[in-house]
Protein backbone atom coordinates (compact mmCIF):
# COMPACT_ATOMS: atom_id res chain seq x y z
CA UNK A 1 5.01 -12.11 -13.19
CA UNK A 2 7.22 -15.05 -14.35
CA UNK A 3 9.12 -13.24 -17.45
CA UNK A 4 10.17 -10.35 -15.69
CA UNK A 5 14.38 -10.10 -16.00
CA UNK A 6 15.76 -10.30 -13.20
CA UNK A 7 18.86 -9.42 -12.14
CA UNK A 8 19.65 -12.28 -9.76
CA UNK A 9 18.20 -15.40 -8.75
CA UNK A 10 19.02 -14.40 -4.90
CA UNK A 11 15.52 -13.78 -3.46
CA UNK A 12 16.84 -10.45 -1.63
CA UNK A 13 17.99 -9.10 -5.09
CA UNK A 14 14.36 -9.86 -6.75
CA UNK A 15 12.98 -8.40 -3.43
CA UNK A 16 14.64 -5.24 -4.07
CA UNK A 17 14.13 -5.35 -8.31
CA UNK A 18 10.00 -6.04 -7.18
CA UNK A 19 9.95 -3.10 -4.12
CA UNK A 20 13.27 -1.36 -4.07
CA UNK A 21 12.27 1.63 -5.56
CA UNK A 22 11.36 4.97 -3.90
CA UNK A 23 7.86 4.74 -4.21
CA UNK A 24 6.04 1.54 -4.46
CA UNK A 25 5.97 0.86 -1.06
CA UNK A 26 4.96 4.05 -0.25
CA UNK A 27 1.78 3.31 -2.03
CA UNK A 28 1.49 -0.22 -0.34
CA UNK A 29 1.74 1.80 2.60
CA UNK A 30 -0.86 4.42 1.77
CA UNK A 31 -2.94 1.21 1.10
CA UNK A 32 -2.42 -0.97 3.86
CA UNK A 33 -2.20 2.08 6.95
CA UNK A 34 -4.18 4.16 5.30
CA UNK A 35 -6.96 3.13 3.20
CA UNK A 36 -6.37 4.69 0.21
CA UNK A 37 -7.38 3.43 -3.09
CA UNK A 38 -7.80 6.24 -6.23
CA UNK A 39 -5.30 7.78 -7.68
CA UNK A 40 -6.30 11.17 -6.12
CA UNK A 41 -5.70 9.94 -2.88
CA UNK A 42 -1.99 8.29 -3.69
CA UNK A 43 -1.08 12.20 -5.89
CA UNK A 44 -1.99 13.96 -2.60
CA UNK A 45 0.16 12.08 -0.14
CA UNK A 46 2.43 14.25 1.62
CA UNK A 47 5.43 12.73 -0.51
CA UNK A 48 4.18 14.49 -3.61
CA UNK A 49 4.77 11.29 -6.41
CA UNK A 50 4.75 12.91 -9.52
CA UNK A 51 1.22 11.99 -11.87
CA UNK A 52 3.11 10.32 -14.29
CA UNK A 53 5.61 8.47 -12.07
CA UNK A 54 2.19 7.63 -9.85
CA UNK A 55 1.02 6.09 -13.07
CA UNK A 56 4.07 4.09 -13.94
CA UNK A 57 3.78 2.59 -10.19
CA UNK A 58 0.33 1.66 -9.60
CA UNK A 59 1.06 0.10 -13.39
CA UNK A 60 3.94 -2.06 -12.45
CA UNK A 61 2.44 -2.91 -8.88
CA UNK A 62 -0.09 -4.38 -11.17
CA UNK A 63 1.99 -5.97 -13.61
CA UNK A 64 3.57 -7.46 -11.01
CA UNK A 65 0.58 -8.81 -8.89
CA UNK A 66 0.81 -6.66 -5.83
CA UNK A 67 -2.37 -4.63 -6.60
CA UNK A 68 -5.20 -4.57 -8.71
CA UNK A 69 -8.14 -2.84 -9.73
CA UNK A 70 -11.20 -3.33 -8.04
CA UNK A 71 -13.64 -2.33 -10.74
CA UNK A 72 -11.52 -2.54 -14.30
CA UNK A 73 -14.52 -1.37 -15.98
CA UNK A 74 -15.15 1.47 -13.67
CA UNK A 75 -14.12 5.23 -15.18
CA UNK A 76 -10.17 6.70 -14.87
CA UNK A 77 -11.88 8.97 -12.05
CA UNK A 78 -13.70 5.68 -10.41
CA UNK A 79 -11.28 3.30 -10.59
CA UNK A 80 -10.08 2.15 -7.27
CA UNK A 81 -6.46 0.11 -6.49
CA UNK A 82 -6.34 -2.23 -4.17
CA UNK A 83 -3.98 -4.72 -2.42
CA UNK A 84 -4.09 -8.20 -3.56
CA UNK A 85 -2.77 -11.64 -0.90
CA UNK A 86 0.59 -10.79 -2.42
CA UNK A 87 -0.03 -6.89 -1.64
CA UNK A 88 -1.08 -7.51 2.05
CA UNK A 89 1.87 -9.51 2.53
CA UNK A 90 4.14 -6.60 2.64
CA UNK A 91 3.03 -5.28 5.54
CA UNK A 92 5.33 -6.76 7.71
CA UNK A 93 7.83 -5.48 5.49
CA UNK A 94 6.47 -2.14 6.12
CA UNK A 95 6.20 -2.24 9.26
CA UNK A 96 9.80 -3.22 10.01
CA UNK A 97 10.85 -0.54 8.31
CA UNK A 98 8.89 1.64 10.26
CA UNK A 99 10.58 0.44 13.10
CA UNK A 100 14.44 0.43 11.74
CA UNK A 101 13.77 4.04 11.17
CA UNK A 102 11.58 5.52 13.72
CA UNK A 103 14.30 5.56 16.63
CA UNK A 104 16.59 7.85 14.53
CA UNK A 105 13.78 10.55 14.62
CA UNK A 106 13.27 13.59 16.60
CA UNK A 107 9.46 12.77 17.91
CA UNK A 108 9.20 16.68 17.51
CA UNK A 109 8.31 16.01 13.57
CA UNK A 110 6.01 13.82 14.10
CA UNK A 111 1.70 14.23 14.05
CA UNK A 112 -0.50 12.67 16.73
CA UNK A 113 -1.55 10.34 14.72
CA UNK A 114 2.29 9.31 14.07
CA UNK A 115 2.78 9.18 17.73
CA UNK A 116 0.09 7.16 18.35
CA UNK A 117 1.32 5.17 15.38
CA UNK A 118 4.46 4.49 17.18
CA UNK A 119 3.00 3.86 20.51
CA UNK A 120 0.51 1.18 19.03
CA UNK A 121 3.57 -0.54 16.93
CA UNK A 122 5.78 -0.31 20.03
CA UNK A 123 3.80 -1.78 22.98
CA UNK A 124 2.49 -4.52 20.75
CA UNK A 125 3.62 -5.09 17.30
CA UNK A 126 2.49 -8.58 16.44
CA UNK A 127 -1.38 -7.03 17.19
CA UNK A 128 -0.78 -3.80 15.69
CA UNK A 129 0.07 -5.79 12.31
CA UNK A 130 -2.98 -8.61 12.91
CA UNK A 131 -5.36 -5.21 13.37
CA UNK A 132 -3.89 -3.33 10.58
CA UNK A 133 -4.55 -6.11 8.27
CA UNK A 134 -8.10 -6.96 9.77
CA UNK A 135 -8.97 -3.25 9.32
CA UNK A 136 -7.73 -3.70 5.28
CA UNK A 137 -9.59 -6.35 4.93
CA UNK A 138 -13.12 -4.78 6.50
CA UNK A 139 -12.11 -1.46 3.95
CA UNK A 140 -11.41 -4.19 1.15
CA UNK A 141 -15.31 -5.69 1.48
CA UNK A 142 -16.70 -2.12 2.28
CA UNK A 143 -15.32 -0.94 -1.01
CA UNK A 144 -16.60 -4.76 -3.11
CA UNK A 145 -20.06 -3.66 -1.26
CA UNK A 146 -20.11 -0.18 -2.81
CA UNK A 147 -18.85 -1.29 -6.00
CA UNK A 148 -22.03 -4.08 -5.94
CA UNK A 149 -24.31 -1.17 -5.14
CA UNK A 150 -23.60 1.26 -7.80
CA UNK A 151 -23.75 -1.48 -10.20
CA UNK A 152 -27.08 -2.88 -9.12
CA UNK A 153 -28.36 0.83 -9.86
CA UNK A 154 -26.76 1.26 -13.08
């Protein structure tokens, strides 16, 4: 996205103009943790984002080169987002914000999977990122295999 308008030409301030807003990492995250990829599954996270604000997002994400559409021919109900190179690079980002923030909350709020979340991230974050992104990456193909299969039946 090379015409955007910036603000700034300080790399933190176009950092924060590309994924300072409140939601578009949570939908990297939703991605990239949890596999999701249709707009159903981004409306029923347990943020609640708003249809038409979800819309917006997953619009600008890929405006803006983050995500894409697997099948851009498929149906509204079909269609399936996913991370691009630049998309899967966040999740370091992600992850570090996972960590700035989950000291300064009471582990009584938290699921089992969100403790074993934290436990994975804490005793070894360097593999919890290298599986995280393997495990993307194996959903990623699974999906391009699917996508190959329907169409070879059409």
């Amino acid at each position: 996205m090379k015409n955007h308008e910036f603000r700034s030409t300080c790399a933190i301030a176009v950092s924060v103009d590309l994924l300072g807003d409140k939601w578009s990492l949570l939908i990297l995250r939703d991605m990239l943790l949890h596999r999701k990829s249709t707009f159903k599954e981004f409306s029923n996270s347990k943020e609640k984002i708003a249809s038409n604000i979800l819309t917006n997002k997953l619009q600008f994400l890929m405006q803006t080169g983050f995500i894409e559409k697997l099948d851009p021919e498929g149906t509204k109900k079909s269609t399936r987002y996913i991370a691009t190179r630049k998309g899967i690079c966040v999740l370091p980002l992600i992850i570090e914000l996972y960590l700035l923030s989950i000291d300064s909350l009471d582990e009584s709020v938290f699921n089992a999977s969100q403790l074993a979340i934290k436990a994975e991230i804490k005793s070894n974050r360097a593999l919890f990122e290298s599986n995280r992104r393997e495990k993307y990456i194996d959903f990623l193909e699974e999906l391009q295999t699917q996508l190959q299969k329907q169409k070879s039946l059409s």
